[in-house]
C-alpha atoms as a PDB file:
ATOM      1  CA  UNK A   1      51.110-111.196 -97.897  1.00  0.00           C
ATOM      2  CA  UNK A   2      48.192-113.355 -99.587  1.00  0.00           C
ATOM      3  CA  UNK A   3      47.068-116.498 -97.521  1.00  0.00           C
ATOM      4  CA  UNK A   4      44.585-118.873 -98.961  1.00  0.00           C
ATOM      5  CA  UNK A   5      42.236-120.485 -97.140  1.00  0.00           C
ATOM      6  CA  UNK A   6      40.321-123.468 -98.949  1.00  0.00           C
ATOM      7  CA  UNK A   7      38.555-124.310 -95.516  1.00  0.00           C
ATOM      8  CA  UNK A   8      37.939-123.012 -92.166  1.00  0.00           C
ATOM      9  CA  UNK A   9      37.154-124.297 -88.903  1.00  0.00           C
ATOM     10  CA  UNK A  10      33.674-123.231 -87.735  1.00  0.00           C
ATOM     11  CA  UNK A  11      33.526-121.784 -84.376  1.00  0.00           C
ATOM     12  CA  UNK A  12      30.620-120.093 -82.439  1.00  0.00           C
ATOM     13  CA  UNK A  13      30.193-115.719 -81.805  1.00  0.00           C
ATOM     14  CA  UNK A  14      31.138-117.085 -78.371  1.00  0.00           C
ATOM     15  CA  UNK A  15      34.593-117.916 -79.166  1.00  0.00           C
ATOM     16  CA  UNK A  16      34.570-115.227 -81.530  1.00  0.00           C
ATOM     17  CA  UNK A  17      34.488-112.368 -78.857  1.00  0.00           C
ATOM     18  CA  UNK A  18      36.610-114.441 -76.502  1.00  0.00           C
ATOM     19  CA  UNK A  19      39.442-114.556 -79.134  1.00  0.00           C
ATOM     20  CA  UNK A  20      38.841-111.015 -79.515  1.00  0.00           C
ATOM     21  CA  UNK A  21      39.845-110.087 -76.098  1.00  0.00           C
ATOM     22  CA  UNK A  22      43.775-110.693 -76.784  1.00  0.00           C
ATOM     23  CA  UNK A  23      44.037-111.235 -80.688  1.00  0.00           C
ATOM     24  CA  UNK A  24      47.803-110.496 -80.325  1.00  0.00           C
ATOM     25  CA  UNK A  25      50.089-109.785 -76.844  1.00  0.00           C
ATOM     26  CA  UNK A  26      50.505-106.701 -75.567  1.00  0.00           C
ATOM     27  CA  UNK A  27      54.031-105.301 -75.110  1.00  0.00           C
ATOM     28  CA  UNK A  28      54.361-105.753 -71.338  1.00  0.00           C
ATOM     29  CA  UNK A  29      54.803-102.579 -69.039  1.00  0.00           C
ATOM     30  CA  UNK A  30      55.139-100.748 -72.038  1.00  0.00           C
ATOM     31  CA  UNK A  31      53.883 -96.807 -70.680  1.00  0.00           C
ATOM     32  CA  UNK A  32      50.860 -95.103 -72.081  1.00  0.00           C
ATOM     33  CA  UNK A  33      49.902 -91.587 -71.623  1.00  0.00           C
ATOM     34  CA  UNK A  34      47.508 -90.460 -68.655  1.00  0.00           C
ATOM     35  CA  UNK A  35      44.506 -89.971 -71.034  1.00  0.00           C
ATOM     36  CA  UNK A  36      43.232 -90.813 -74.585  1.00  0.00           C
ATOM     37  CA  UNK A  37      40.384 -90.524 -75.570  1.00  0.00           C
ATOM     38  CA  UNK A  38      38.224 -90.545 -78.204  1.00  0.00           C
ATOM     39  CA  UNK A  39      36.692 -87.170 -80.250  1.00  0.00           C
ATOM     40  CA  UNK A  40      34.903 -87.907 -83.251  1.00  0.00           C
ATOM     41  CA  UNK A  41      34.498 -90.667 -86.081  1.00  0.00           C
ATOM     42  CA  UNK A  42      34.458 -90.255 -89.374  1.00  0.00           C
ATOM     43  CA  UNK A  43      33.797 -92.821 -92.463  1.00  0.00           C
ATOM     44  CA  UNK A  44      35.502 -92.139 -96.078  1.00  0.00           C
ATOM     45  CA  UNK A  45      33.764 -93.948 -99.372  1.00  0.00           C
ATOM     46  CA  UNK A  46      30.379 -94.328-100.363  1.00  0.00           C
ATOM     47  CA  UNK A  47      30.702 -97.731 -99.972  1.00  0.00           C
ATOM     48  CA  UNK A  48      30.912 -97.316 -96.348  1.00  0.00           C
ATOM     49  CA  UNK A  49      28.307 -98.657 -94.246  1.00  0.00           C
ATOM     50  CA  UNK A  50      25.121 -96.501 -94.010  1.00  0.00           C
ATOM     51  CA  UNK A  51      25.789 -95.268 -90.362  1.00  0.00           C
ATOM     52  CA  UNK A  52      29.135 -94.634 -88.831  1.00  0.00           C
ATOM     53  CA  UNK A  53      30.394 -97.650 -86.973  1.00  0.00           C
ATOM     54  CA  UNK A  54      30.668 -97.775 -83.044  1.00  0.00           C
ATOM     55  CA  UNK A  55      34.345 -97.063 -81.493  1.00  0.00           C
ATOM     56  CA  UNK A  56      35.205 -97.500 -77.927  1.00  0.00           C
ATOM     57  CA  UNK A  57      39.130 -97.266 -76.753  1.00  0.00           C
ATOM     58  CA  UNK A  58      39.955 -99.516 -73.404  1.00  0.00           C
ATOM     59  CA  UNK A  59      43.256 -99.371 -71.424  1.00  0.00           C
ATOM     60  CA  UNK A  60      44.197 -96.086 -73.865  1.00  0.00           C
ATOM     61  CA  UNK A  61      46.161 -98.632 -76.488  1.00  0.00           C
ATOM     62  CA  UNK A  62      42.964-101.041 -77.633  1.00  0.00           C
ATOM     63  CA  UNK A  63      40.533 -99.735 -80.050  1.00  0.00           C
ATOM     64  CA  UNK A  64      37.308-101.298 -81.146  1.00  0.00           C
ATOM     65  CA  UNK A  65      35.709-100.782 -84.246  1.00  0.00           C
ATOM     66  CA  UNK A  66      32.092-102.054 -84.448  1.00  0.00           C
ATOM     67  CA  UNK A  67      30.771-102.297 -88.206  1.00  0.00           C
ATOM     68  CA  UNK A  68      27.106-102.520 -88.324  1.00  0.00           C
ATOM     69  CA  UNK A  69      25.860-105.808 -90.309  1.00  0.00           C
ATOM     70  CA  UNK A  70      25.032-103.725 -93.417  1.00  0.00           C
ATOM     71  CA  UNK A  71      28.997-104.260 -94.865  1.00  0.00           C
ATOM     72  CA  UNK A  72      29.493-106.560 -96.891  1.00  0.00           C
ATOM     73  CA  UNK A  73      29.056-108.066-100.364  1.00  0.00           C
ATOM     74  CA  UNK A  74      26.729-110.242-101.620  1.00  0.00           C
ATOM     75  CA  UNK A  75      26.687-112.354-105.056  1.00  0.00           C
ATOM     76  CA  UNK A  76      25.255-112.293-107.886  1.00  0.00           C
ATOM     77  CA  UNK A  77      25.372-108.337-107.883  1.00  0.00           C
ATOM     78  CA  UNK A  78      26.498-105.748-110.306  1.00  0.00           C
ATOM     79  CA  UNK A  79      30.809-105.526-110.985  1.00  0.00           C
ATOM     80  CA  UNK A  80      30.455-101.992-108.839  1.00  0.00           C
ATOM     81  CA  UNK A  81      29.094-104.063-105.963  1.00  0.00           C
ATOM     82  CA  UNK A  82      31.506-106.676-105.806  1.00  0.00           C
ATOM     83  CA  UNK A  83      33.772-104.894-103.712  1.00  0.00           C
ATOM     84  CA  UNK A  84      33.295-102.654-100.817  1.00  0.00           C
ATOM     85  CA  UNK A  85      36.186-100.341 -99.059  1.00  0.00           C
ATOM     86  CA  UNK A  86      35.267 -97.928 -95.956  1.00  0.00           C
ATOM     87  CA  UNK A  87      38.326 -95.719 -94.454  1.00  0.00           C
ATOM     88  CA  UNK A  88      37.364 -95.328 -90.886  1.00  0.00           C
ATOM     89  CA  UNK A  89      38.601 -91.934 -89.093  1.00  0.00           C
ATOM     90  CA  UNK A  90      38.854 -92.342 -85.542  1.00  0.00           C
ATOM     91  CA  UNK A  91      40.217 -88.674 -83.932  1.00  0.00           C
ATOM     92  CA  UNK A  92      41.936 -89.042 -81.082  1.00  0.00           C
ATOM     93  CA  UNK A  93      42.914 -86.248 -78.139  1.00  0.00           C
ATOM     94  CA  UNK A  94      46.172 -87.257 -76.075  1.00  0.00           C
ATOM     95  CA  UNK A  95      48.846 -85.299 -74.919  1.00  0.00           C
ATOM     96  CA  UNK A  96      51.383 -83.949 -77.800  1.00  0.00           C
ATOM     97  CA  UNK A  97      54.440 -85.080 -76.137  1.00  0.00           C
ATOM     98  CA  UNK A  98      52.821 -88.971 -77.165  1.00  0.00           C
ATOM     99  CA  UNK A  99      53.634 -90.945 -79.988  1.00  0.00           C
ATOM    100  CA  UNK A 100      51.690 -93.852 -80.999  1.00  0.00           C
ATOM    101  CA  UNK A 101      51.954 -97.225 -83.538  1.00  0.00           C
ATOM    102  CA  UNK A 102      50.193 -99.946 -84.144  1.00  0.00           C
ATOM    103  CA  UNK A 103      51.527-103.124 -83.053  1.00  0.00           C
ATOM    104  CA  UNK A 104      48.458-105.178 -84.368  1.00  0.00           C
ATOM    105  CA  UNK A 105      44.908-105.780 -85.486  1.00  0.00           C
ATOM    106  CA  UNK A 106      41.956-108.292 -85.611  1.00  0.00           C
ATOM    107  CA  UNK A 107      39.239-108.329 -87.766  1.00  0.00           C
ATOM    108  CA  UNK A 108      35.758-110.775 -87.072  1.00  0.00           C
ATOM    109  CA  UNK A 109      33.020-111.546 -90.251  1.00  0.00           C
ATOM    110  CA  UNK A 110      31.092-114.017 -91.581  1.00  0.00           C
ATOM    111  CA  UNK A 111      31.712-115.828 -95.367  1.00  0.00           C
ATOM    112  CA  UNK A 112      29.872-118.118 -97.627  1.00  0.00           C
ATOM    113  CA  UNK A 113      30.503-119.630-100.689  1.00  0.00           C
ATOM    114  CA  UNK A 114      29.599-121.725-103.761  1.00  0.00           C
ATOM    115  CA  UNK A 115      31.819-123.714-105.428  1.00  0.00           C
ATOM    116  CA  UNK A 116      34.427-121.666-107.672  1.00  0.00           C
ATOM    117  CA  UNK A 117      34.006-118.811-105.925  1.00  0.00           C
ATOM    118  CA  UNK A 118      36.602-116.709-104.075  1.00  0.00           C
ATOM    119  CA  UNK A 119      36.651-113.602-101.200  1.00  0.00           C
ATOM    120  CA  UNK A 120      38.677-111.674 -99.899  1.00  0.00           C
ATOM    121  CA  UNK A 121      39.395-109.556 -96.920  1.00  0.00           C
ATOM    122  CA  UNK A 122      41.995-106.974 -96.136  1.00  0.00           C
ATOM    123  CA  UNK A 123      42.608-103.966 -94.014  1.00  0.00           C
ATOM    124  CA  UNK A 124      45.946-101.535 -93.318  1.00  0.00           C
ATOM    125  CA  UNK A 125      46.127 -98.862 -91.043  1.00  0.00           C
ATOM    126  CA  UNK A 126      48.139 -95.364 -90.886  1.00  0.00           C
ATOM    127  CA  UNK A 127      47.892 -92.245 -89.010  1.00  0.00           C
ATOM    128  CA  UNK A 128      46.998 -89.248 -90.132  1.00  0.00           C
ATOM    129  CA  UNK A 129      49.616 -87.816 -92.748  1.00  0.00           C
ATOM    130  CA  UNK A 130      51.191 -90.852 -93.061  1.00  0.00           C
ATOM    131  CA  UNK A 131      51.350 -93.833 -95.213  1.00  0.00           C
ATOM    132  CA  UNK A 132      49.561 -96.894 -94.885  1.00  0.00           C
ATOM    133  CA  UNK A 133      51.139 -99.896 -92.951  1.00  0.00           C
ATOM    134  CA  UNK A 134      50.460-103.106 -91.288  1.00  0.00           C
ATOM    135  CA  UNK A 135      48.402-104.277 -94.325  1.00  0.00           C
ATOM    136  CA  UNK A 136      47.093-108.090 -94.785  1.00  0.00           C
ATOM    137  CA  UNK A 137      44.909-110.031 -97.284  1.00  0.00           C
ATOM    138  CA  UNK A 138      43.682-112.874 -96.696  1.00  0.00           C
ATOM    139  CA  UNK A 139      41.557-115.049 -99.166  1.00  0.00           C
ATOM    140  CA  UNK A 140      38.692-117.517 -99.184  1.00  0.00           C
ATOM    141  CA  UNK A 141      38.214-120.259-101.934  1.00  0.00           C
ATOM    142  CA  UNK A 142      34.449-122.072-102.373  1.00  0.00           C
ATOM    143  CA  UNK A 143      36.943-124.637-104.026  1.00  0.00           C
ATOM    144  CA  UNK A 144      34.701-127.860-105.978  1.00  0.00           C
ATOM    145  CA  UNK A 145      32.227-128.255-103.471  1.00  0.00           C
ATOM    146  CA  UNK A 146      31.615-124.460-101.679  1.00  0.00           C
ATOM    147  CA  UNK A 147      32.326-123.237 -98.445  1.00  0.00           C
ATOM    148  CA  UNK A 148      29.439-123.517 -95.626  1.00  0.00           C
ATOM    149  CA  UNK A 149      28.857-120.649 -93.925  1.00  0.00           C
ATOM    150  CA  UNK A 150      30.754-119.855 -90.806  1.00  0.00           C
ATOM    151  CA  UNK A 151      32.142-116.711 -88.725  1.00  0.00           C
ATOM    152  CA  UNK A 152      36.320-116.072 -89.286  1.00  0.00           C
ATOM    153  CA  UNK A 153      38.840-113.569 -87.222  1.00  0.00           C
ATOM    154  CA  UNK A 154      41.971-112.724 -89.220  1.00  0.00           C
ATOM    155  CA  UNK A 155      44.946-111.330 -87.232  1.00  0.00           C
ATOM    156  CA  UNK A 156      47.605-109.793 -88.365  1.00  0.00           C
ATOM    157  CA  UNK A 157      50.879-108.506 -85.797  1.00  0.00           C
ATOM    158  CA  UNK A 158      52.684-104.989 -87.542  1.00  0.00           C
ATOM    159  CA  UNK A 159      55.785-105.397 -88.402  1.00  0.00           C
ATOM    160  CA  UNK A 160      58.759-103.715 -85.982  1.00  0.00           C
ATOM    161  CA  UNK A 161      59.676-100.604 -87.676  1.00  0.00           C
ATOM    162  CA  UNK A 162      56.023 -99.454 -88.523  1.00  0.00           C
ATOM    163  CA  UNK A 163      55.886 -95.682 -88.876  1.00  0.00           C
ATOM    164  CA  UNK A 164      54.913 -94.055 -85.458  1.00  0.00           C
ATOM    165  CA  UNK A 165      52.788 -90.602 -85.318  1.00  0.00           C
ATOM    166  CA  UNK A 166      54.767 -87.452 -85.205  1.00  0.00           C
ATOM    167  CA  UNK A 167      55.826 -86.300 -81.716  1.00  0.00           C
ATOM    168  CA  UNK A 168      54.478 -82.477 -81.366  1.00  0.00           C
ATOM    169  CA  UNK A 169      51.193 -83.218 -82.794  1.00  0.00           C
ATOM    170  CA  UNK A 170      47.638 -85.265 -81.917  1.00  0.00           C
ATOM    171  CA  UNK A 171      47.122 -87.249 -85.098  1.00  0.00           C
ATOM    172  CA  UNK A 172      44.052 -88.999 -85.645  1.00  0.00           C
ATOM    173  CA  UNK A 173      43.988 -93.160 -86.334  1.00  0.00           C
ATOM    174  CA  UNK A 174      42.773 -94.135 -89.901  1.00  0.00           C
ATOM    175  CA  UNK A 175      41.615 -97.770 -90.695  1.00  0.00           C
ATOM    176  CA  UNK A 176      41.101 -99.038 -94.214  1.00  0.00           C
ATOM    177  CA  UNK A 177      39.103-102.373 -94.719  1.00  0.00           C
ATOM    178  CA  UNK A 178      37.911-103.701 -98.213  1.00  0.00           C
ATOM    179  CA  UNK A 179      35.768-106.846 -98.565  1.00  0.00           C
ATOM    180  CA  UNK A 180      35.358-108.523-102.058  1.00  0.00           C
ATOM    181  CA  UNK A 181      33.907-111.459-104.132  1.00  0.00           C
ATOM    182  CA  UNK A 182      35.283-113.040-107.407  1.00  0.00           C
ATOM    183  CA  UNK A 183      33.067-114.532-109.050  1.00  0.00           C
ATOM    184  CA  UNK A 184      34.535-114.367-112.556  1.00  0.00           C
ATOM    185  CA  UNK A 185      34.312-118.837-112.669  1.00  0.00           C
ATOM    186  CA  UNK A 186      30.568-119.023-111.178  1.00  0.00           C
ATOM    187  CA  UNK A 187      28.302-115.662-112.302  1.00  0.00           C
ATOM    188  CA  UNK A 188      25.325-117.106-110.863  1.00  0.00           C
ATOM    189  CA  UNK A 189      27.002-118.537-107.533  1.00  0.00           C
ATOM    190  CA  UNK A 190      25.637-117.100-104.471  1.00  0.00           C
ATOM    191  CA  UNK A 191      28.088-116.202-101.318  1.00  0.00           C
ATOM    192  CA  UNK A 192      28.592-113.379 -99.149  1.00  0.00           C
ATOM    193  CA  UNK A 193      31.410-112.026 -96.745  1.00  0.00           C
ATOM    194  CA  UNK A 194      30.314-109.068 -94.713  1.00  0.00           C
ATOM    195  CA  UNK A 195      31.339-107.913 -90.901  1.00  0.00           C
ATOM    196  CA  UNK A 196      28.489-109.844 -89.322  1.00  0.00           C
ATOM    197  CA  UNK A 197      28.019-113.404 -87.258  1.00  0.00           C
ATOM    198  CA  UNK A 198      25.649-115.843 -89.096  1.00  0.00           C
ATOM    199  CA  UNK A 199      23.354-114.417 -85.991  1.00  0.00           C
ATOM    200  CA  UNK A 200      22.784-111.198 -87.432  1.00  0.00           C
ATOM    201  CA  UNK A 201      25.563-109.219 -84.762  1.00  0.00           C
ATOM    202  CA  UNK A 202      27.291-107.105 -86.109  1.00  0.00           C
ATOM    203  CA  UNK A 203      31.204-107.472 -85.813  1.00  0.00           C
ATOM    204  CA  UNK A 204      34.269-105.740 -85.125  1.00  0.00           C
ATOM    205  CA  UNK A 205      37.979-104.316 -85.708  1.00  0.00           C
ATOM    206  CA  UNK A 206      40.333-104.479 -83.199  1.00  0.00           C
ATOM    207  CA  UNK A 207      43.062-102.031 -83.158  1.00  0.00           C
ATOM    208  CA  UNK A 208      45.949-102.359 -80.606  1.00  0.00           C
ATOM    209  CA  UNK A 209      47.954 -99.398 -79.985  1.00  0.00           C
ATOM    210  CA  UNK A 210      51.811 -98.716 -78.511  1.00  0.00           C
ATOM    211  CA  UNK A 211      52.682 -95.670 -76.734  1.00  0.00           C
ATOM    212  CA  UNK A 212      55.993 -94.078 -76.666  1.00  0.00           C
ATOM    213  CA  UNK A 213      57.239 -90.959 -74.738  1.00  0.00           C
ATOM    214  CA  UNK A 214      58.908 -87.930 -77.031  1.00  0.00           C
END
């Protein structure tokens, strides 16, 4: 699902992080297993960022993401530089008789635009050996007259029905984010999106997790 977004509302890193804090509900008394945490991190793609990001879990279903502010594209570059995908590994240890899905995500950057230009933002997650799910892109048009700079969070709830990890094993959580500029009706137009506040901090992917007993 493509949404188009000609103009956003500015809003400060402030409301940013506070938005973060619940970007979708949690399911209510749903159960989650006595301990998860979190083992290694790995980054797929050499157009990841140069260091692997930060991940922290909280309350064993939320994970955090934190891209440094080196991801991102910036125009006028080459065609290879015009769009950048990272596949984040996050391996996770919990108990085998666990099963876990996605019920949601939230992503925070920064974009800026001259006129005619246009950039996009998506990301999808799946466990490990499965296929990818809970996918959304979402699009940002310079329009006539550009768009200023300004920080965005995109939030996206999984559909019910999104494939769960296998009971019996520990699979690890993969995230897939791609950031990209068209500039195909302005060469020479400048504008960036990249997983950063116009303050230089570095953003984040939110990840929220549902547990289910085998």
């Amino acid at each position: 699902m493509a949404v188009v977004v000609s103009l956003l509302l500015s809003i400060t890193m402030g409301d940013v992080a506070a938005a973060g804090r619940m970007p979708f509900p949690r399911q209510l008394l749903a159960p989650t297993p006595p301990s998860v945490t979190i083992a290694s991190v790995r980054v797929l793609g050499a157009q990841c960022p140069s260091s692997a990001p930060s991940v922290s879990i909280s309350g064993n279903d939320r994970i955090e993401i934190q891209f440094g502010s080196n991801y991102g594209v910036t125009v006028p570059t080459s065609a290879t530089e015009r769009q950048k995908s990272c596949n984040v590994i996050v391996d996770l240890t919990y108990p085998t008789d666990w099963s876990y899905v996605a019920t949601g995500w939230s992503f925070h950057g920064w974009v800026e635009l001259a006129p005619r230009l246009v950039a996009q933002q998506s990301a999808k997650y799946y466990h490990q050996g499965g296929v990818p799910a809970c996918e959304r892109t979402s699009r940002f048009a310079g329009g006539w007259r550009g768009l200023s700079g300004r920080p965005y969070t995109l939030s996206h709830t999984c559909p019910v029905g999104a494939p769960s990890s296998p009971c019996g094993a520990v699979r690890a959580l993969n995230v897939i984010t791609t950031l990209a500029i068209d500039n195909a009706r302005n060469t020479n137009g400048q504008g960036s999106i990249k997983s950063t506040g116009g303050n230089g901090d570095s953003s984040f992917f939110i990840c929220q997790l549902s547990w289910t007993k085998c």
